[in-house]
Protein backbone atom coordinates (compact mmCIF):
# COMPACT_ATOMS: atom_id res chain seq x y z
CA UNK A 1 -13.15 29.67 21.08
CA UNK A 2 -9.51 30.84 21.67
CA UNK A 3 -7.15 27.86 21.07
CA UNK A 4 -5.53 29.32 24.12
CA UNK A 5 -8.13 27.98 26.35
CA UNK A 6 -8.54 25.15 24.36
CA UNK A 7 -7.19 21.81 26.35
CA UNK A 8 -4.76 19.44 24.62
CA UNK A 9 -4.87 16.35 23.34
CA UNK A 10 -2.43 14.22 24.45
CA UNK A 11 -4.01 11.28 23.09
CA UNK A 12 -6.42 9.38 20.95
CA UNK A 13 -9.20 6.38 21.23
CA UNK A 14 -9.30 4.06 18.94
CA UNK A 15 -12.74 2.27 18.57
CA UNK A 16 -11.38 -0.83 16.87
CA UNK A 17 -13.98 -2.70 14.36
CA UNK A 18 -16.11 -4.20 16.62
CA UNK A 19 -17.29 -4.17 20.62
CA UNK A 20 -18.06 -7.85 20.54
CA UNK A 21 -15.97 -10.07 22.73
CA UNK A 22 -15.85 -13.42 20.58
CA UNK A 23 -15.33 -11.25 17.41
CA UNK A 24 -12.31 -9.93 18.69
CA UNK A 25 -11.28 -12.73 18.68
CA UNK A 26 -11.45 -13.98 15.44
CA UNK A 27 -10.56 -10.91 14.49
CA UNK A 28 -7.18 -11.40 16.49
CA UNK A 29 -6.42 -15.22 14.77
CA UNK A 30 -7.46 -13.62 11.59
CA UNK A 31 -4.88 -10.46 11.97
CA UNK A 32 -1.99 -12.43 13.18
CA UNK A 33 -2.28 -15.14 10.73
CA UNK A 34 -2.47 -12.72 7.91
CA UNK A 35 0.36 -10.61 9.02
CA UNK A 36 2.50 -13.45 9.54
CA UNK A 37 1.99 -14.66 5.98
CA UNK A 38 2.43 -11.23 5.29
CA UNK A 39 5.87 -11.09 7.17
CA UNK A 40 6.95 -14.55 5.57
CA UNK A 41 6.08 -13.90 2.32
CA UNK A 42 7.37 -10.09 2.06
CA UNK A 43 10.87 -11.59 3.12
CA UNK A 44 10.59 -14.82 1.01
CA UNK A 45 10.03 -12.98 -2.17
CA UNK A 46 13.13 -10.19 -1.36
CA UNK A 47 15.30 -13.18 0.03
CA UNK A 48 14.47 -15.03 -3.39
CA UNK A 49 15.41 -12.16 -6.02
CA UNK A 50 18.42 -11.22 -3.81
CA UNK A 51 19.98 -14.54 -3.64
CA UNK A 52 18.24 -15.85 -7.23
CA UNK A 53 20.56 -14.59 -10.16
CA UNK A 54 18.13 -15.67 -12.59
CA UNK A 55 15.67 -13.22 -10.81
CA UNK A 56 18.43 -10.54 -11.29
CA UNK A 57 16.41 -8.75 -13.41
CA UNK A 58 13.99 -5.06 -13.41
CA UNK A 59 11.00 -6.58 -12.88
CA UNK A 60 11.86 -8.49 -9.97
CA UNK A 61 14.50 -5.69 -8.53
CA UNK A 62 10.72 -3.91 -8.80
CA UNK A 63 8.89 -6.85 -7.15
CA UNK A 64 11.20 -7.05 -4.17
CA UNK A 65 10.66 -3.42 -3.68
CA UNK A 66 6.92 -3.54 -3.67
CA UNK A 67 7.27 -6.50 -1.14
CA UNK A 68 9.55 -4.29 0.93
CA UNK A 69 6.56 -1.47 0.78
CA UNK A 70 3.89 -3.54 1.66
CA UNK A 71 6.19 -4.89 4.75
CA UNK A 72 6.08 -1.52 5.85
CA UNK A 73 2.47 -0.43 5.41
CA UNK A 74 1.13 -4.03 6.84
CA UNK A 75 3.66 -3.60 10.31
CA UNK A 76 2.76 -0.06 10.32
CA UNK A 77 -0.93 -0.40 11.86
CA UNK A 78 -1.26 -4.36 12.07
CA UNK A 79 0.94 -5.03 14.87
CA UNK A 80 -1.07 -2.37 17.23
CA UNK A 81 -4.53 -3.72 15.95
CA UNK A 82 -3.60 -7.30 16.87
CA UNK A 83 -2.38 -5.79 20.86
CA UNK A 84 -5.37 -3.57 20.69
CA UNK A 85 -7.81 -6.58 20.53
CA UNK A 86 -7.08 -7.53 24.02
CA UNK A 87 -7.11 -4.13 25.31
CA UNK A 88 -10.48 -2.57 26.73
CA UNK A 89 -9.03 1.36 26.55
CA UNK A 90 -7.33 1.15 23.04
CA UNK A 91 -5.42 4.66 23.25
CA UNK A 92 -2.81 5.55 20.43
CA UNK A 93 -0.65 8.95 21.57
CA UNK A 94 -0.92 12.11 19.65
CA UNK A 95 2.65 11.52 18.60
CA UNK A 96 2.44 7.77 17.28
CA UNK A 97 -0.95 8.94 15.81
CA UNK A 98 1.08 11.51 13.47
CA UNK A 99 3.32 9.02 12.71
CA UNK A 100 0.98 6.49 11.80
CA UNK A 101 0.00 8.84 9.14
CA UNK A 102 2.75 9.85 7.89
CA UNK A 103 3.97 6.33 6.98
CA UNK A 104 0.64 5.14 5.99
CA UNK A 105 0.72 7.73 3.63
CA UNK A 106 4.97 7.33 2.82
CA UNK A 107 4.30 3.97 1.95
CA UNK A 108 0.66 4.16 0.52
CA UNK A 109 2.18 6.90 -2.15
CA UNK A 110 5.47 5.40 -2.69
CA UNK A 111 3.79 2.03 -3.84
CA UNK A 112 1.26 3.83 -6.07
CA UNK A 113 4.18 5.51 -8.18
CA UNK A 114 6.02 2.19 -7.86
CA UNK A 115 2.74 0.30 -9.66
CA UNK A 116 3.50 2.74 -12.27
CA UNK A 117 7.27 2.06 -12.70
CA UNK A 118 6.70 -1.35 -12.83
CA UNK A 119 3.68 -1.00 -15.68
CA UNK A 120 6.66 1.47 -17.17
CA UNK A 121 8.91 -1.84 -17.37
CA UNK A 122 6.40 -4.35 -18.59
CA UNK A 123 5.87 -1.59 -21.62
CA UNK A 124 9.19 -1.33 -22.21
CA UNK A 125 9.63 -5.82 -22.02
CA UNK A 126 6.39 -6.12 -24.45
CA UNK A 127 6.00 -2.96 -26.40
CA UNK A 128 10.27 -2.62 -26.99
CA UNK A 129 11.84 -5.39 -26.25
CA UNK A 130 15.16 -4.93 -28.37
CA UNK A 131 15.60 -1.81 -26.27
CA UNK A 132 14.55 -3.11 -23.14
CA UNK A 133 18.46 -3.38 -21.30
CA UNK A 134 18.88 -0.40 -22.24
CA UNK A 135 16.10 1.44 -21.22
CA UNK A 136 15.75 -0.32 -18.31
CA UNK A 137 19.27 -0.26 -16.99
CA UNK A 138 20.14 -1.37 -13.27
CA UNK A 139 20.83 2.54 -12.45
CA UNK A 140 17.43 3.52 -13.90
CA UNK A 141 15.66 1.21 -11.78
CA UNK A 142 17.60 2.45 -8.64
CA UNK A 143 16.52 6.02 -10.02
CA UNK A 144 12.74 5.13 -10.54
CA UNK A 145 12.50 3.76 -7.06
CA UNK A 146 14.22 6.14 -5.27
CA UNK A 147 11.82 8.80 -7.51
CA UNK A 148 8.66 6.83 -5.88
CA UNK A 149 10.04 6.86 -2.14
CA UNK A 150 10.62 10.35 -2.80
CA UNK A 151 7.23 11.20 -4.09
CA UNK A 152 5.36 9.53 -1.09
CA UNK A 153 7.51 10.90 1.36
CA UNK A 154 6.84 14.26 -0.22
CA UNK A 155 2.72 13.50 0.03
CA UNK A 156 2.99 12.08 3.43
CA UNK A 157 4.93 15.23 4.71
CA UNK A 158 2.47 17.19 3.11
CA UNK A 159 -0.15 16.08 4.41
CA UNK A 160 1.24 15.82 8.05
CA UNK A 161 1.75 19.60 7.42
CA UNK A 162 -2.15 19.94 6.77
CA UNK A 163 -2.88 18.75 9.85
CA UNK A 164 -0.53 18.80 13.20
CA UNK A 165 -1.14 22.10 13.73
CA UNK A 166 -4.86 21.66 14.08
CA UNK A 167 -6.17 22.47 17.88
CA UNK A 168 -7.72 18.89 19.27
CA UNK A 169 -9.85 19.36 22.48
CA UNK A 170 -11.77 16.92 22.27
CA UNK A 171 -13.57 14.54 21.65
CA UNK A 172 -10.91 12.15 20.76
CA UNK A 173 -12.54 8.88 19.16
CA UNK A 174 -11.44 7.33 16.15
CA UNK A 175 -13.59 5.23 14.86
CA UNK A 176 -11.38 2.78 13.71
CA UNK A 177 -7.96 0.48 14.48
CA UNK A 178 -5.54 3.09 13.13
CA UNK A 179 -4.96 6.77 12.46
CA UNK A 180 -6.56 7.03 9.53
CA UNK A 181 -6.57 10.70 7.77
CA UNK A 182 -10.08 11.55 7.61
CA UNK A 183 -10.82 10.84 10.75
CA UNK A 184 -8.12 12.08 12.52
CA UNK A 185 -9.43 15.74 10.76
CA UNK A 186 -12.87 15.57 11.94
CA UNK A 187 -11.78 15.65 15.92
CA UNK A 188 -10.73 19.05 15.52
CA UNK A 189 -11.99 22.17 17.35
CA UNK A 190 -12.38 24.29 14.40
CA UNK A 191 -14.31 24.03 10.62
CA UNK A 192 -12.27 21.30 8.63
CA UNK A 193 -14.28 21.26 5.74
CA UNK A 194 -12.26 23.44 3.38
CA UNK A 195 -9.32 21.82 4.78
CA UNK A 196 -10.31 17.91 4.62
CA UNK A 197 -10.96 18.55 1.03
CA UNK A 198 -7.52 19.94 0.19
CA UNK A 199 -6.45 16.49 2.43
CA UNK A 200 -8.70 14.24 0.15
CA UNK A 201 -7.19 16.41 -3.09
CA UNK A 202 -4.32 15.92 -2.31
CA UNK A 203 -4.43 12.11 -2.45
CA UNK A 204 -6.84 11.84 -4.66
CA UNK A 205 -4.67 13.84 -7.16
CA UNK A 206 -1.89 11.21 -6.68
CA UNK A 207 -4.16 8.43 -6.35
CA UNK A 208 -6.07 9.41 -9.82
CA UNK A 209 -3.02 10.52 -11.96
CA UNK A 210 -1.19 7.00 -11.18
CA UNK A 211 -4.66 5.35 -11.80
CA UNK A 212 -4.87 6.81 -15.25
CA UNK A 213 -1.23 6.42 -16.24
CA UNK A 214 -1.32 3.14 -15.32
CA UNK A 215 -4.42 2.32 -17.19
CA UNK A 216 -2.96 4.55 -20.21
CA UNK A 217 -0.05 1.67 -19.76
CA UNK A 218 -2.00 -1.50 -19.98
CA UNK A 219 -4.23 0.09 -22.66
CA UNK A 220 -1.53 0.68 -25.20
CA UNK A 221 0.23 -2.46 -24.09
CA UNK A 222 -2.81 -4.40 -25.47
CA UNK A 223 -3.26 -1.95 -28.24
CA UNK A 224 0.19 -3.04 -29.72
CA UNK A 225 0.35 -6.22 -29.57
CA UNK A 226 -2.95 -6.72 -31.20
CA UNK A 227 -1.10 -6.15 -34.52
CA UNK A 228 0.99 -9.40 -34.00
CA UNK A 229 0.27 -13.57 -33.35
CA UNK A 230 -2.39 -14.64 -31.41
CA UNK A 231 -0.03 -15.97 -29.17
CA UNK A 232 1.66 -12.44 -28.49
CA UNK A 233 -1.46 -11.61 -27.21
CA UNK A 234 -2.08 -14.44 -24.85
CA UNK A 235 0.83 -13.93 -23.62
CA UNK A 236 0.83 -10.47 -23.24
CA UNK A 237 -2.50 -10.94 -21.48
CA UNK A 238 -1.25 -13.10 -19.21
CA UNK A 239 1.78 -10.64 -18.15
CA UNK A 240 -0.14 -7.80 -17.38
CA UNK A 241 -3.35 -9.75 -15.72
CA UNK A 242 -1.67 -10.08 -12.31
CA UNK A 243 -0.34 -6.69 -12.90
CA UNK A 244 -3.94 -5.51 -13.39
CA UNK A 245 -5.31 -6.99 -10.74
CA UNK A 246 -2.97 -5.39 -8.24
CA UNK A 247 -3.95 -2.09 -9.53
CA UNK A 248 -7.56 -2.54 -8.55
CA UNK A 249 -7.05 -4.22 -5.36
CA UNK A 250 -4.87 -1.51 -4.23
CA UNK A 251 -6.26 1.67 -5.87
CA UNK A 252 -10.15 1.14 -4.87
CA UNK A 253 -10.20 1.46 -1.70
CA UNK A 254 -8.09 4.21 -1.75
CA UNK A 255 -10.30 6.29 -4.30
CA UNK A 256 -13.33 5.25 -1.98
CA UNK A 257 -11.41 6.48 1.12
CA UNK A 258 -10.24 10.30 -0.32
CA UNK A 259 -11.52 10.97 -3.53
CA UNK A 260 -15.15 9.44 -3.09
CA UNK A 261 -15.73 8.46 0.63
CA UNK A 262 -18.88 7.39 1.09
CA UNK A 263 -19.18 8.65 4.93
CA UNK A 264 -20.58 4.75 5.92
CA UNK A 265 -18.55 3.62 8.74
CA UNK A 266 -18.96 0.16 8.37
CA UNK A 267 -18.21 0.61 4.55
CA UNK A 268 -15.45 2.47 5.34
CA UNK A 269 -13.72 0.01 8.25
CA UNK A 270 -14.24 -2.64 5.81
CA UNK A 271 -12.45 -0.53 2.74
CA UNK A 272 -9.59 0.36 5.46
CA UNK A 273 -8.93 -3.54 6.67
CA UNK A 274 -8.94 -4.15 2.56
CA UNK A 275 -6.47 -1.51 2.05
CA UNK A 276 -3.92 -1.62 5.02
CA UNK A 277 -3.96 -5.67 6.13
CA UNK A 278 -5.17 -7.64 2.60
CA UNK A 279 -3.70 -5.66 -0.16
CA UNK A 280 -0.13 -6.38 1.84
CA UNK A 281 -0.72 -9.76 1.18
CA UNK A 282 -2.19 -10.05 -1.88
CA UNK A 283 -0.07 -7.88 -4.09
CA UNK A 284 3.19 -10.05 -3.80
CA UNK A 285 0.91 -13.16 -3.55
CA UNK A 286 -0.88 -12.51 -7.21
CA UNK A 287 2.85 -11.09 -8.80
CA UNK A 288 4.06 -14.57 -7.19
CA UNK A 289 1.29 -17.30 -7.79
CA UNK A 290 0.98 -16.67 -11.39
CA UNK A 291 4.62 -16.17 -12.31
CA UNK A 292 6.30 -19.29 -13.48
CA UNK A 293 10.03 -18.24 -12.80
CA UNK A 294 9.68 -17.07 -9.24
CA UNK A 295 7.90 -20.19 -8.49
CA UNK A 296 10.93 -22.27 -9.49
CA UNK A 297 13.22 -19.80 -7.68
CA UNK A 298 11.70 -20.54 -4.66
CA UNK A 299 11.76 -24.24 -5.01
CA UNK A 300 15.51 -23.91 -5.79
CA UNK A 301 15.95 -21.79 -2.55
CA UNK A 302 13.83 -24.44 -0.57
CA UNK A 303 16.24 -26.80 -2.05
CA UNK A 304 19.93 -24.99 -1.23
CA UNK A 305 18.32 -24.69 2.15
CA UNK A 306 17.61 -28.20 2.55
CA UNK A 307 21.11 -29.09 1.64
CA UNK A 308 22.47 -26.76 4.10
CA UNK A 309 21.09 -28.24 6.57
């Protein structure tokens, strides 16, 4: 068909998770209490290393960064999901639909290379620790993190390139609560095969290189401190567990979205609530539960805010 003739899309439906009435609305008390921990925490863990000088430090300059990305991502397509439950014609426009991906993806592939800067420092803490101030110098750290927002804004715009030219017609139905890549793709008027693989490459390739480096990280990390006390390991073990678990809780859904989807929409609805509204949460929430120091930063803020008032 000529794409002259072809009507324009001026806007999307989303189909949500569900059609049922009293499941929206659990869904709703679910949402908004999970963003608003979300929301809390995020700033309670940057509002802690910022005014904290004992959490003056890389690893926490990292940590508040990673809280500040998984702000982002969680206000990025939460807000609209929690609105959209009370709607009954849940329409996104074209434009906010671009935009929606391009930040999903800006902050999805900034925090991937971030994971990796921050396995980077806990090599450098464990595996060199005489060299670690130097290495990891306050104007390195600015430089890694400004190298990961750089990297994700380069993979969102390319992939926003991939796709706003495509002609939409119709239909317009997403079957889900936010713009979500793949399925934006499949709504348009033309054969998208050769072109939602170069899409699903294209993350995949940034999904799977960080994946292995990161692995590649924690691998040698263990690997050399075999060689010294029992407790070195422990404690070694203990340092990178949260760090590992982040990894996985982050990077699966993401390989099961673009590099293996599995085409199963209730699989897949499930693997995109996972990966845009619990990983948000969790991420700061493991770094944070299971470190000792930030714990007692927090107290000590709870404290000088007492006093104040």
């Amino acid at each position: 068909m000529d794409r002259v003739n072809q009507s324009v899309v001026s806007e999307f439906v989303l189909l949500g998770l569900t059609d049922s009435w009293e499941l929206q609305i659990c869904l709703f008390l679910l949402f908004s209490v999970i963003y608003l921990a979300t929301v809390l925490g995020n700033i309670l863990i940057m509002t802690t290393v910022i005014t904290d000088s004992h959490l003056h430090s890389p690893m926490y300059f990292l940590l508040a960064n990673l809280s500040f990305v998984d702000l982002w991502l969680s206000s990025v397509t939460i807000p609209k999901a929690i609105i959209d439950f009370f709607r009954e014609n849940k329409t996104i426009s074209f434009g906010i639909c671009m935009w929606q991906v391009v930040f999903v993806h800006f902050a999805g592939g900034g925090e991937m290379v971030l994971l990796v800067t921050m396995a980077y420092d806990r090599y450098v803490a464990i595996c060199k620790p005489l060299h670690y101030t130097t290495i990891m110098s306050q104007q390195r750290c600015i430089w890694l993190v400004v190298i990961s927002w750089a990297i994700g804004l380069v993979h969102s715009i390319s992939q926003l390139v991939m796709i706003v030219d495509l002609p939409f017609c119709g239909p317009r139905e997403i079957d889900s609560f936010f713009c979500d890549l793949p399925l934006v793709i499949e709504l348009a008027c033309m054969d998208t095969s050769v072109l939602g693989s170069l899409v699903n490459a294209d993350s995949g390739f940034l999904a799977t290189v960080c994946f292995i480096l990161l692995l590649i990280s924690y691998i040698y990390i263990l690997l050399t401190v075999r060689h010294h006390s029992t407790d070195g390991v422990y404690k070694a073990l203990s340092t990178c567990t949260a760090h590992i678990m982040v990894v996985f809780i982050f990077f699966v859904p993401c390989i099961f979205i673009y590099l293996c989807p599995l085409n199963i929409p209730s699989v897949d609805k499930f693997l995109a609530v996972f990966y845009a509204v619990f990983t948000p949460l969790l991420n700061p929430s493991i770094y944070t539960l299971r470190n000792k120091e930030m714990k007692e930063a927090m107290k000590r803020l709870s404290m000088s805010a007492r006093g104040k008032s």
